[in-house]
Protein backbone atom coordinates (compact mmCIF):
# COMPACT_ATOMS: atom_id res chain seq x y z
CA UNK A 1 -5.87 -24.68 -86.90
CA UNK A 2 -9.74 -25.23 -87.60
CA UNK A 3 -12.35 -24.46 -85.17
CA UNK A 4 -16.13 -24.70 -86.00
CA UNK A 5 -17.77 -22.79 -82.86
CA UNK A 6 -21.19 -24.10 -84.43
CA UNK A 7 -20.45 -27.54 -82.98
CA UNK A 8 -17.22 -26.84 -80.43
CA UNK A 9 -14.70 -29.00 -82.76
CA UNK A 10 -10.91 -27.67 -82.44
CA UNK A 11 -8.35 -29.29 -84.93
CA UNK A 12 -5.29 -28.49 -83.60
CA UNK A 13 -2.65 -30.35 -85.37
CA UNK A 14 0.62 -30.21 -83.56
CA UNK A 15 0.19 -27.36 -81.84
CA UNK A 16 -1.95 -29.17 -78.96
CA UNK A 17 -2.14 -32.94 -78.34
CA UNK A 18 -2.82 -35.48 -75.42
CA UNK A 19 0.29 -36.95 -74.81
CA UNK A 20 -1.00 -39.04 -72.51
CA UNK A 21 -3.35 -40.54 -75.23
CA UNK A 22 -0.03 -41.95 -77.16
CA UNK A 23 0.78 -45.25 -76.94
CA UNK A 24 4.28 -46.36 -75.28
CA UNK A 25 5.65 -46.91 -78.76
CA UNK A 26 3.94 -43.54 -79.98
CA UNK A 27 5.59 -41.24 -77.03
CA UNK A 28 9.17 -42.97 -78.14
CA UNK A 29 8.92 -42.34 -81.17
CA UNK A 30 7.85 -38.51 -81.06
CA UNK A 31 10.89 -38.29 -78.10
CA UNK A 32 13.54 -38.89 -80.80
CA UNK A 33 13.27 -35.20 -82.22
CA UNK A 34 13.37 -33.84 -78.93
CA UNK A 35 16.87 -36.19 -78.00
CA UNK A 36 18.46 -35.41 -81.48
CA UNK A 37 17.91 -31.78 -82.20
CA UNK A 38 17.17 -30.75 -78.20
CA UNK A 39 13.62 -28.85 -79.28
CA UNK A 40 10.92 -29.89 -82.04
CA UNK A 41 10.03 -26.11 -81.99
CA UNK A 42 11.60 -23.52 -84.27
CA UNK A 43 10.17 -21.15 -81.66
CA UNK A 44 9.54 -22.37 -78.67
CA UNK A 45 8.13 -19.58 -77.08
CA UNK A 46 5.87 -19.14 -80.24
CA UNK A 47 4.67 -22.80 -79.77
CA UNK A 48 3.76 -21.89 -76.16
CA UNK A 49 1.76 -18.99 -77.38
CA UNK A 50 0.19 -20.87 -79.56
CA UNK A 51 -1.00 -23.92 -77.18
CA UNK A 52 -1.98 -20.92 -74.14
CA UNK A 53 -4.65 -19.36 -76.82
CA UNK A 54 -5.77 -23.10 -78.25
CA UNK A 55 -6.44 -23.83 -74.53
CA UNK A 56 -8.50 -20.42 -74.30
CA UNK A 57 -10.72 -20.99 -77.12
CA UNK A 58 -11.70 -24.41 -75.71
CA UNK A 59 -11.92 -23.05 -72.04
CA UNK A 60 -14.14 -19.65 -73.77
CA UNK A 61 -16.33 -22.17 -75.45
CA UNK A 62 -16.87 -24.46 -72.13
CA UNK A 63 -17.64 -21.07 -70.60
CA UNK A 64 -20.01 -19.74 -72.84
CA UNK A 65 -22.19 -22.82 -74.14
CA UNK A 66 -21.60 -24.93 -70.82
CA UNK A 67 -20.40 -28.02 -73.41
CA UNK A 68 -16.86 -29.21 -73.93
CA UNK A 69 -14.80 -28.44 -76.58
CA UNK A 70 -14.05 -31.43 -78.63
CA UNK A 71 -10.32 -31.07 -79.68
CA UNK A 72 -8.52 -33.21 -82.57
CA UNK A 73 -4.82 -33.05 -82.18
CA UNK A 74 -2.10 -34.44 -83.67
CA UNK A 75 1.40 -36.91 -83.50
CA UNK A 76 -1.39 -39.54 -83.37
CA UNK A 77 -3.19 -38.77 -80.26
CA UNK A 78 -6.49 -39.54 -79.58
CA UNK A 79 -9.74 -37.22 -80.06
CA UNK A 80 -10.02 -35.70 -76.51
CA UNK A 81 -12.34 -32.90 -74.84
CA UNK A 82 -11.26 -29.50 -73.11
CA UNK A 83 -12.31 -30.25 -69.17
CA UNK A 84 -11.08 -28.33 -66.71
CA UNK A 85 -7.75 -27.18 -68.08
CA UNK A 86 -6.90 -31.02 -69.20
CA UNK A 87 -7.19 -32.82 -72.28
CA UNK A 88 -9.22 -36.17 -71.19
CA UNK A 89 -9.53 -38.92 -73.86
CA UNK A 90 -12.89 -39.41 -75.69
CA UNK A 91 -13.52 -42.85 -76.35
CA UNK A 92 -11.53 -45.88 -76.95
CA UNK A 93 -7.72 -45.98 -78.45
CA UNK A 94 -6.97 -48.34 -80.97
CA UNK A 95 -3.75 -48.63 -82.36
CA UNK A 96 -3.64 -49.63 -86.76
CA UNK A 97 -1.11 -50.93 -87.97
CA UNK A 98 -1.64 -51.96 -91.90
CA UNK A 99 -1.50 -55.70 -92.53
CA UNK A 100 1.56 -55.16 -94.94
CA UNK A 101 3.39 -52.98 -92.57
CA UNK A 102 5.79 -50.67 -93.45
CA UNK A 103 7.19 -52.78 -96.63
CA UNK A 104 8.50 -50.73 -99.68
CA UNK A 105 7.37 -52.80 -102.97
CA UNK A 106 10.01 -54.17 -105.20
CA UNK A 107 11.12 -52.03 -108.21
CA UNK A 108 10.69 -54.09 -111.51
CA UNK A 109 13.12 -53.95 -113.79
């Protein structure tokens, strides 16, 4: 986790995303873990931990500079901001795919 207080930017990584934010193909995807192994988390009650106080530091920084806190999370979901207890999409989501796809190069000989 990253947080710069100076400017109200939280990078999260996977410990807090907007799943809403992921696109249909995205949110399957990221549901295979859950359907093979039953939990993504080692600790589940860690991970819960962890998102409640990620959620506080955005909510603490609302409170105290009356801005919202930006937050970059992760799985691919897009940049979002910290308003009232929700994660609401900044901006537009675009969806990259690279031209070549996912295409492993030949192995010369």
């Amino acid at each position: 986790m990253l947080y710069c207080p100076e400017k109200g930017y939280l990078f999260t990584a996977d410990s807090l995303m907007n799943f809403k934010s992921l696109t249909d193909e995205r949110r399957r995807y990221n549901s295979y873990a859950d359907y093979l192994v039953t939990s993504v988390n080692v600790d589940s009650e860690l991970a819960r931990t962890e998102r409640h106080a990620l959620s506080g530091l955005a909510e603490e920084f609302t409170e105290e500079t009356h801005r919202t806190c930006t937050i970059f999370g992760g799985h691919g979901g897009a940049v979002s901001e910290y308003r009232d207890g929700r994660l609401v999409v900044t901006g537009t989501v675009e969806h990259y795919t690279h031209a070549g796809g996912r295409e492993v190069p030949e192995e010369k000989p």
